[in-house]
N, C-alpha and C. Protein backbone atom coordinates (compact mmCIF):
# COMPACT_ATOMS: atom_id res chain seq x y z
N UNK A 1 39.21 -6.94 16.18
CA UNK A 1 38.22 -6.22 16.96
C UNK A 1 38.28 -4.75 16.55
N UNK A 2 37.20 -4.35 16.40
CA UNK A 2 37.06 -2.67 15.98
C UNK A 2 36.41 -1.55 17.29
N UNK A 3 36.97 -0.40 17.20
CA UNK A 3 36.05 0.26 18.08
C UNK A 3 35.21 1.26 17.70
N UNK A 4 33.60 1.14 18.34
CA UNK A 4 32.62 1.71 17.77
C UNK A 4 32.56 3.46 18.45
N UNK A 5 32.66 3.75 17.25
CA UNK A 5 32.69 5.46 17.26
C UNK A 5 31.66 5.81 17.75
N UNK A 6 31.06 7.35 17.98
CA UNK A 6 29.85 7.90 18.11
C UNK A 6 29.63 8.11 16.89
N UNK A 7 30.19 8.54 16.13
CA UNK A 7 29.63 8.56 14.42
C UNK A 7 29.30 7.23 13.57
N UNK A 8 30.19 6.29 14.03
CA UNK A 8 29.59 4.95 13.60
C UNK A 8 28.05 4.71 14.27
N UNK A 9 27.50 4.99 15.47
CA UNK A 9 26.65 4.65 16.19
C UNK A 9 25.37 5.63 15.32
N UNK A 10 25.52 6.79 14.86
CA UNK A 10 25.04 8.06 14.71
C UNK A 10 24.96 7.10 12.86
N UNK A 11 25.58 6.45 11.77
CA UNK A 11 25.47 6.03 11.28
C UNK A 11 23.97 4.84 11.32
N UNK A 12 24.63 4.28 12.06
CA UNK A 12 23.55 3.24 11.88
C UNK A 12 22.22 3.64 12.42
N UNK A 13 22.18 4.44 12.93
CA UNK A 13 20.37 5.00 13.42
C UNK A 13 20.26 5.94 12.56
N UNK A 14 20.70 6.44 11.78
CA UNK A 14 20.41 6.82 10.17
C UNK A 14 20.10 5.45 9.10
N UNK A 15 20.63 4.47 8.84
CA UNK A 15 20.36 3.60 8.28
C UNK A 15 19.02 3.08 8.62
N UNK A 16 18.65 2.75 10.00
CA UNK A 16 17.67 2.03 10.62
C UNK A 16 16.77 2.96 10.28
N UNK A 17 16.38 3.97 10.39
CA UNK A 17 15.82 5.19 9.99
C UNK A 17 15.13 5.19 8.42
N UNK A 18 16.53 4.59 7.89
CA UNK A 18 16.12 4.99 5.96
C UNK A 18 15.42 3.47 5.97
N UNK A 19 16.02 2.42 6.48
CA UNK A 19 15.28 1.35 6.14
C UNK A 19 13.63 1.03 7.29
N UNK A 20 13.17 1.74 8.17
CA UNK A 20 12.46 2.03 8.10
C UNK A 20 11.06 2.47 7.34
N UNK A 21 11.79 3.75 6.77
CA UNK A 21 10.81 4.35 5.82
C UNK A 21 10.43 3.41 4.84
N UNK A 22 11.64 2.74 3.97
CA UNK A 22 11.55 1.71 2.86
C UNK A 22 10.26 0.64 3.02
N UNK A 23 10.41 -0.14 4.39
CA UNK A 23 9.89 -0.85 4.64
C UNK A 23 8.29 -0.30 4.42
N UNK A 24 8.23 1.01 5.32
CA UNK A 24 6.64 1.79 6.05
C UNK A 24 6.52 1.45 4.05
N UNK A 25 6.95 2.35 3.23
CA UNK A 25 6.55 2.61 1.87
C UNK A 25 5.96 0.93 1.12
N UNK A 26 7.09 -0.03 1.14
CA UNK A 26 6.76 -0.88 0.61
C UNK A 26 5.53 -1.39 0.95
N UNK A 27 4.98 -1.86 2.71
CA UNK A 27 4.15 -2.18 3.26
C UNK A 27 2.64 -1.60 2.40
N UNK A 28 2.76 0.08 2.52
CA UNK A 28 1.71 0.72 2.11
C UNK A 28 1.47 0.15 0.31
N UNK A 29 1.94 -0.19 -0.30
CA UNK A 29 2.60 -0.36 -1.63
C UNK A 29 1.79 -1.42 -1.68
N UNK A 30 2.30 -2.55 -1.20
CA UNK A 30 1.81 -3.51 -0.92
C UNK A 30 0.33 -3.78 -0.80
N UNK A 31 -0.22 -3.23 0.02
CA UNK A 31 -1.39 -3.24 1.07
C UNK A 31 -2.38 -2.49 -0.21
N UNK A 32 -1.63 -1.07 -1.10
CA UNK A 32 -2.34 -1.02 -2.24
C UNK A 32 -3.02 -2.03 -3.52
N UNK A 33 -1.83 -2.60 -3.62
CA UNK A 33 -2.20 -3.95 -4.96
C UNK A 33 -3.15 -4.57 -4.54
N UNK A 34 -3.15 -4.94 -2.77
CA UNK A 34 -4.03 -5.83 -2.39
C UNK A 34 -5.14 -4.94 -2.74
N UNK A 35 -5.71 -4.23 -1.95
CA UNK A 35 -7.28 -3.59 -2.16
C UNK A 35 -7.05 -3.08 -3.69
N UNK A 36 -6.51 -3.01 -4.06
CA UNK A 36 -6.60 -2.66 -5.87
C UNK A 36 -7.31 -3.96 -6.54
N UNK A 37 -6.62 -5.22 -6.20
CA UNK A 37 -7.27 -6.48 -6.44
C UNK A 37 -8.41 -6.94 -5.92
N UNK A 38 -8.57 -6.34 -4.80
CA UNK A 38 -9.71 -7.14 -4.31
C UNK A 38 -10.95 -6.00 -4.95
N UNK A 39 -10.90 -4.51 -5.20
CA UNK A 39 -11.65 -3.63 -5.46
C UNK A 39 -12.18 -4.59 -7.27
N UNK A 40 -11.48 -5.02 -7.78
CA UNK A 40 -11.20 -5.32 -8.76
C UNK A 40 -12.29 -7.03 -9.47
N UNK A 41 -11.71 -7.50 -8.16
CA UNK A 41 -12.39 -8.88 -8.13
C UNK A 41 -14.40 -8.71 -7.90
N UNK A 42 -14.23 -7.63 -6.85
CA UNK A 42 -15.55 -7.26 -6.53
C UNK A 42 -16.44 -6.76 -7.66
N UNK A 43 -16.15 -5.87 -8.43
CA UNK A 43 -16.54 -5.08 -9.78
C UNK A 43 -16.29 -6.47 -10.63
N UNK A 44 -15.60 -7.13 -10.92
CA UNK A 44 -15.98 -8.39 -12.20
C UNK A 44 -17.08 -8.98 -11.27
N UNK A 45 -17.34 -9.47 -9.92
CA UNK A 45 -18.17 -10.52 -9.70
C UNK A 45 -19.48 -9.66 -9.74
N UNK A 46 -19.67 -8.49 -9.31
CA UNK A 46 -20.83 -8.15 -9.59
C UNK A 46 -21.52 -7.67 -11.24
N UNK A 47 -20.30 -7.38 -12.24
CA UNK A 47 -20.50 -7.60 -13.34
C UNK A 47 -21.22 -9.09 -14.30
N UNK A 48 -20.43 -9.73 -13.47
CA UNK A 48 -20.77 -11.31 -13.96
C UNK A 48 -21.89 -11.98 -13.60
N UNK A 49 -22.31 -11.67 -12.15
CA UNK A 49 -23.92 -12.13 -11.44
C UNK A 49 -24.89 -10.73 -11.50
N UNK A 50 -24.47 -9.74 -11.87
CA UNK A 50 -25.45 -8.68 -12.45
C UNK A 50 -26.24 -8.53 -11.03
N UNK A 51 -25.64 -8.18 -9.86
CA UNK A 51 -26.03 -7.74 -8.39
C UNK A 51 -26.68 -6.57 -8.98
């Protein structure tokens, strides 16, 4: 059994914090490729049926 410090505590809501951000970034990251692809798909189909 271990005992939890205030600096251990003060640790991990720094971690939760950094992995936070990681997550917010990847999400946005993510969410880019998508509308990058779909911006993408839209411009060939109207290339191809000549809208």
């Amino acid at each position: 059994m271990s005992i939890v410090t205030a600096d251990d505590n003060r640790h991990e809501e720094e971690d939760a914090r950094t992995r936070r951000r990681r997550n917010i970034a990847l999400a946005l990251a993510l969410g880019a490729v998508v509308l990058l692809f779909f911006v993408m798909t839209m411009v060939q189909l109207k290339a191809h049926f000549g809208a």
